[in-house]
C-alpha atoms as a PDB file:
ATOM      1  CA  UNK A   1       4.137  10.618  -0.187  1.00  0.00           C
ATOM      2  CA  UNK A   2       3.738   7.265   1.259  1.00  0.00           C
ATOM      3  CA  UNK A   3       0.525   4.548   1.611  1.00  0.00           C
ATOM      4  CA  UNK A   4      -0.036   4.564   4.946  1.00  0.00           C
ATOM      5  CA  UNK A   5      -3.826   3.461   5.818  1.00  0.00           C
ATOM      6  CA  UNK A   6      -6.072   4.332   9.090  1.00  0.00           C
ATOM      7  CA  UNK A   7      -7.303   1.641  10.946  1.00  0.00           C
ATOM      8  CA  UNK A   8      -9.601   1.319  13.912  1.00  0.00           C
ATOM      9  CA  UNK A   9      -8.480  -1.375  16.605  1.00  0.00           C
ATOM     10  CA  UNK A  10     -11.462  -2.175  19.093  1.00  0.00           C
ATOM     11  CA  UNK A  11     -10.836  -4.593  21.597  1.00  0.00           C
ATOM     12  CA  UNK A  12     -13.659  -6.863  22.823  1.00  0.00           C
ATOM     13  CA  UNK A  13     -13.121  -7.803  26.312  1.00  0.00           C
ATOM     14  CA  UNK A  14     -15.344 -10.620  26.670  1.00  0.00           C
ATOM     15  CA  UNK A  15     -13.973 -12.213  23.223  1.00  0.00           C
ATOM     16  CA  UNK A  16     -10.703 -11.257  24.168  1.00  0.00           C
ATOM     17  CA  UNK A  17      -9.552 -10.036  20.377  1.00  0.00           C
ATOM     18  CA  UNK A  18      -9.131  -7.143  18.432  1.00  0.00           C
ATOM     19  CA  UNK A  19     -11.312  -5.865  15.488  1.00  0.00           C
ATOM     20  CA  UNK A  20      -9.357  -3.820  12.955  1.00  0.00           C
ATOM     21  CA  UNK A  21     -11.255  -1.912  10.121  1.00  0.00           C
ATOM     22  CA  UNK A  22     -10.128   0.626   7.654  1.00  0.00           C
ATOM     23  CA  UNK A  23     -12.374   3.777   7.305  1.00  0.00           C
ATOM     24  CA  UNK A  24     -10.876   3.996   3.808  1.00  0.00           C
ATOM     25  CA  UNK A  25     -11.710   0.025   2.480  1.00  0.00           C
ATOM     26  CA  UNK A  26     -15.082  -0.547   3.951  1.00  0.00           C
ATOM     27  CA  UNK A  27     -14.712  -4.553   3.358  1.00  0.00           C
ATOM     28  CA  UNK A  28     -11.236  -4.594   4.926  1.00  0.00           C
ATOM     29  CA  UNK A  29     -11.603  -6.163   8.301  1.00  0.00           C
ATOM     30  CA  UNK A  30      -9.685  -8.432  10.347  1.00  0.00           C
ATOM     31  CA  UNK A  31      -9.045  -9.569  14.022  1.00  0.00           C
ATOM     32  CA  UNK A  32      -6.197 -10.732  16.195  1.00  0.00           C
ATOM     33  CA  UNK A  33      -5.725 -12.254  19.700  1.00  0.00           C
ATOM     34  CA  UNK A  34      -2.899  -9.835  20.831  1.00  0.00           C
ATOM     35  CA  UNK A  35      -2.034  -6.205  19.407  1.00  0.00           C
ATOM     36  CA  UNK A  36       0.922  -7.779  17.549  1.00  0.00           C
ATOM     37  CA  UNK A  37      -1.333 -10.179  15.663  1.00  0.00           C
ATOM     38  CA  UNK A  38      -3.909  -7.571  14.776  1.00  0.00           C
ATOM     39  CA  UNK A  39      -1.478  -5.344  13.288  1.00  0.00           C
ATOM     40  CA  UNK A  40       0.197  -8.098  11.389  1.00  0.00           C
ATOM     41  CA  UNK A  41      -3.051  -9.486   9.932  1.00  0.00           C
ATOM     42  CA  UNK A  42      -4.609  -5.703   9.550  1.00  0.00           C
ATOM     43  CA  UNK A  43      -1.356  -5.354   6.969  1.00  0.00           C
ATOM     44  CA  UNK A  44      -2.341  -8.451   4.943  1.00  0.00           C
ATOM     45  CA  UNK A  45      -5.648  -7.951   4.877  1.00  0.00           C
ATOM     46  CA  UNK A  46      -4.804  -4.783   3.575  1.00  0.00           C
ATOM     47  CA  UNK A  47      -2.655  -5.832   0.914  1.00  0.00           C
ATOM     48  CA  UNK A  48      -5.206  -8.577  -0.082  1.00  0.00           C
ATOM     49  CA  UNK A  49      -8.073  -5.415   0.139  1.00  0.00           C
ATOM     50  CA  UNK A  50      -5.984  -3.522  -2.006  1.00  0.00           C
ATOM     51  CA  UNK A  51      -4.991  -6.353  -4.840  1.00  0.00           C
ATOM     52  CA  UNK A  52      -8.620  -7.049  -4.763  1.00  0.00           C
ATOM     53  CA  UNK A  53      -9.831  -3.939  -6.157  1.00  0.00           C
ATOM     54  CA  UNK A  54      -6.916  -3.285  -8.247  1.00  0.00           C
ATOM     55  CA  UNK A  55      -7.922  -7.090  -9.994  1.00  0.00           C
ATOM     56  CA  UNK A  56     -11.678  -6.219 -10.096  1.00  0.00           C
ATOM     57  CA  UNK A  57     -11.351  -2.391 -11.616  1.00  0.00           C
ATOM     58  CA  UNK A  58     -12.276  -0.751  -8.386  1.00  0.00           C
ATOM     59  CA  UNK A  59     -10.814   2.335  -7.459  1.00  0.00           C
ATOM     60  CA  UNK A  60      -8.373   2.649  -4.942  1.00  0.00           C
ATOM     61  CA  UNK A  61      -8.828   5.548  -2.875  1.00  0.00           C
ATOM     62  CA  UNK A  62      -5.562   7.347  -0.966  1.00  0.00           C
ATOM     63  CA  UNK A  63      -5.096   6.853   2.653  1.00  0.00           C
ATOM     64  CA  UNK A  64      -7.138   9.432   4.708  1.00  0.00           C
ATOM     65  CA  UNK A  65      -5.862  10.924   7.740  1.00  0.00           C
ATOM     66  CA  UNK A  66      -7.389  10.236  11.340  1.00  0.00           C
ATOM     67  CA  UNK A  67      -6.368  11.357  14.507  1.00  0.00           C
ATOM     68  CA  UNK A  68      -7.528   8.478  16.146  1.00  0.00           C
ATOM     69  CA  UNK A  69      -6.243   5.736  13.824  1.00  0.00           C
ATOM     70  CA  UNK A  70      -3.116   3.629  13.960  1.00  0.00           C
ATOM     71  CA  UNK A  71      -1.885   3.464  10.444  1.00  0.00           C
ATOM     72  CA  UNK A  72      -0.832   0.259   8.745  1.00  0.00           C
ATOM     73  CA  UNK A  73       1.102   0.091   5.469  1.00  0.00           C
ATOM     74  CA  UNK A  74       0.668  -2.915   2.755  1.00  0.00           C
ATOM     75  CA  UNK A  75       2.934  -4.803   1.332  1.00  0.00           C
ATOM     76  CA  UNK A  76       6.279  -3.055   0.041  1.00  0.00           C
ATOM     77  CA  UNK A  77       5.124  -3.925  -3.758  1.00  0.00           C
ATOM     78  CA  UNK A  78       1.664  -2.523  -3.120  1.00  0.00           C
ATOM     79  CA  UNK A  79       3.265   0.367  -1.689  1.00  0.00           C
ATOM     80  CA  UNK A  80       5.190   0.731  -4.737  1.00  0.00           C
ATOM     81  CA  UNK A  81       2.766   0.196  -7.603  1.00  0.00           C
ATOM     82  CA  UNK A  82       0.577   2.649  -6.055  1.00  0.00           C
ATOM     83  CA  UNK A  83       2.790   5.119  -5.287  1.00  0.00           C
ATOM     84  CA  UNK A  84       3.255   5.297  -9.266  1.00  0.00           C
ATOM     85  CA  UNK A  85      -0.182   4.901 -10.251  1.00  0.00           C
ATOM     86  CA  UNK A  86      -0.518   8.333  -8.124  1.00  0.00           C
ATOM     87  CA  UNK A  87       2.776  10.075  -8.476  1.00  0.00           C
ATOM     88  CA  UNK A  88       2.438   9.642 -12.530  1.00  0.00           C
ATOM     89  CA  UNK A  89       0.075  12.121 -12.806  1.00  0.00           C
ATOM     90  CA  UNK A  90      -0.886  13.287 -16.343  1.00  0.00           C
ATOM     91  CA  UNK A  91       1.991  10.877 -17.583  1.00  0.00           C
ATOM     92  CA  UNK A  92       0.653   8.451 -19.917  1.00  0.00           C
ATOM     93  CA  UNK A  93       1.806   4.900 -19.638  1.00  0.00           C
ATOM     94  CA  UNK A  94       3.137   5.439 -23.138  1.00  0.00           C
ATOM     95  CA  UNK A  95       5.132   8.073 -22.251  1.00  0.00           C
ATOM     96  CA  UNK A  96       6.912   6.821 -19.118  1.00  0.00           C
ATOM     97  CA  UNK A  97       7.727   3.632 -21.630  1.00  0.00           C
ATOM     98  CA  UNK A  98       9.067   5.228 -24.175  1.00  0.00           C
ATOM     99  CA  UNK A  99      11.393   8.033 -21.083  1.00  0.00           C
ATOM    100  CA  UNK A 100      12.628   4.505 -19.641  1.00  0.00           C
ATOM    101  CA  UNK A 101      13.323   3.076 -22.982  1.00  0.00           C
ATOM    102  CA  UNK A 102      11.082   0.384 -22.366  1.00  0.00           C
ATOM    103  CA  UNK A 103       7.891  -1.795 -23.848  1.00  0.00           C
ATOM    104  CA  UNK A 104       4.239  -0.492 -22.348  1.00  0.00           C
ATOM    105  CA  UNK A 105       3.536  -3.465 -21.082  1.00  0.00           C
ATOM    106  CA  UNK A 106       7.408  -2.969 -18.600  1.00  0.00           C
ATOM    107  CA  UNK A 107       5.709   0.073 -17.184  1.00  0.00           C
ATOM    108  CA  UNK A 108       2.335  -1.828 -16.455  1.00  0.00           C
ATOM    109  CA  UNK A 109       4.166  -4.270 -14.558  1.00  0.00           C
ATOM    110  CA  UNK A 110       5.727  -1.388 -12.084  1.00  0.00           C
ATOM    111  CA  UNK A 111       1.786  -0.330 -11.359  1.00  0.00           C
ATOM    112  CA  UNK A 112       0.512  -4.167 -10.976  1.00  0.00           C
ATOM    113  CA  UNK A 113       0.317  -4.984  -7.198  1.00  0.00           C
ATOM    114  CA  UNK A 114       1.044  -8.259  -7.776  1.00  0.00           C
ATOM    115  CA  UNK A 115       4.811  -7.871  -9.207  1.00  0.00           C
ATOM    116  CA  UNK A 116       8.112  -7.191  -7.537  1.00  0.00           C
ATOM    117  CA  UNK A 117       9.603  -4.127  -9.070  1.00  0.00           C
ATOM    118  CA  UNK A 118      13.468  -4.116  -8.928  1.00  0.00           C
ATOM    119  CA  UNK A 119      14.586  -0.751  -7.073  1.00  0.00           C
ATOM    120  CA  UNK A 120      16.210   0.691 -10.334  1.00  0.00           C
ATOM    121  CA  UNK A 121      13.062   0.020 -12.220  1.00  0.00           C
ATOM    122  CA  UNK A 122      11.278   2.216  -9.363  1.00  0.00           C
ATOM    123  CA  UNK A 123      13.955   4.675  -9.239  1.00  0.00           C
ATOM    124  CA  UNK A 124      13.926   5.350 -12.404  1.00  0.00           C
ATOM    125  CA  UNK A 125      10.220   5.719 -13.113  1.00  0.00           C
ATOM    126  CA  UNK A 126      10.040   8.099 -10.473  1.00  0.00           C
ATOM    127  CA  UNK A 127      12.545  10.196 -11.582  1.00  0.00           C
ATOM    128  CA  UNK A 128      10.190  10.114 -15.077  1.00  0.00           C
ATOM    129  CA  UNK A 129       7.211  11.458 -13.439  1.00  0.00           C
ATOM    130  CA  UNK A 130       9.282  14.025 -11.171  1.00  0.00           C
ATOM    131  CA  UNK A 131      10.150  12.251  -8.140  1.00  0.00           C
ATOM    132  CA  UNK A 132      12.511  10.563  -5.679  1.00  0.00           C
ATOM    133  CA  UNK A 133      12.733   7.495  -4.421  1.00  0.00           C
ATOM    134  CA  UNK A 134      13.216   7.112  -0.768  1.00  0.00           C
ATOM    135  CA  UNK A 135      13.101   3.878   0.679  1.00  0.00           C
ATOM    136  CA  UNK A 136      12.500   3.660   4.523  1.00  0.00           C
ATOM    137  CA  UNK A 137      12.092   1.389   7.725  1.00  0.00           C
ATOM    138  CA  UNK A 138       9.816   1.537  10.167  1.00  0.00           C
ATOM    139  CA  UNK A 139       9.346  -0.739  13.442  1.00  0.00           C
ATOM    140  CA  UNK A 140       7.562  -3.045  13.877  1.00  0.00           C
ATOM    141  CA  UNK A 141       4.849  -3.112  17.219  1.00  0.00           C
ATOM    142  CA  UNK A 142       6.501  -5.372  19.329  1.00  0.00           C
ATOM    143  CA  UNK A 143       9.952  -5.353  17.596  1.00  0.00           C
ATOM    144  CA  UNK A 144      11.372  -2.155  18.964  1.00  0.00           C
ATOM    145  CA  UNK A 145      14.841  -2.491  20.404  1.00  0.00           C
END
């Protein structure tokens, strides 16, 4: 499982610039003057998209899948809090507390998008809710060697 979001690049030729929208996050857009600057703001405003909703109670929905579509990734603790908002389940946040032998509001924390979860703190909630942490990286656009 991993948060990987579509995004449409269109670039205008007489404005010289990309336009990058995501299918999934209607009020996600952003532009850049190069590829390498689209992508790079296309992941923060998709971070800031995300964040957004999470801090106004809107749902988030899960990446869809487009064969046309680059995909972008948010930030690694957006990645993180949502990958255990969706691998929990039918876990309650209760119940993952009281597995970890922690308070309710220590599990919250590992589904806000705004905090930095430690990597034990993820590793072990997965394993809670049935799962493995794998931790991957991926290149960059422009920063391939």
């Amino acid at each position: 499982m991993n948060v990987l979001y579509p995004a449409i690049f269109e670039y205008d030729k007489s404005e010289k610039r990309y336009t990058v929208s995501f299918p999934d996050l209607s009020e996600a857009i952003t532009e850049g003057e190069t590829l390498e600057e689209a992508i790079f703001n296309a992941s923060e405003v998709l971070t800031l998209t995300l964040e957004g909703r999470v801090d106004e109670g809107i749902d988030i929905p899960r990446p869809s899948s487009r064969k046309s579509a680059k995909y972008i990734a948010p930030s690694a603790r957006a990645q993180a809090a949502l990958l255990l908002r969706w691998a929990k389940g039918d876990h309650t946040t209760a119940e993952i507390a009281r597995a970890l032998n922690t308070s309710w509001p220590a599990v919250s924390r590992l589904e806000d998008l705004h905090h930095w979860p430690s990597l034990r703190q993820l590793e072990r909630a997965a394993a809670t809710v049935g799962h493995r942490l794998v931790i991957s990286m991926e290149p960059v656009s422009g920063h391939h060697k």
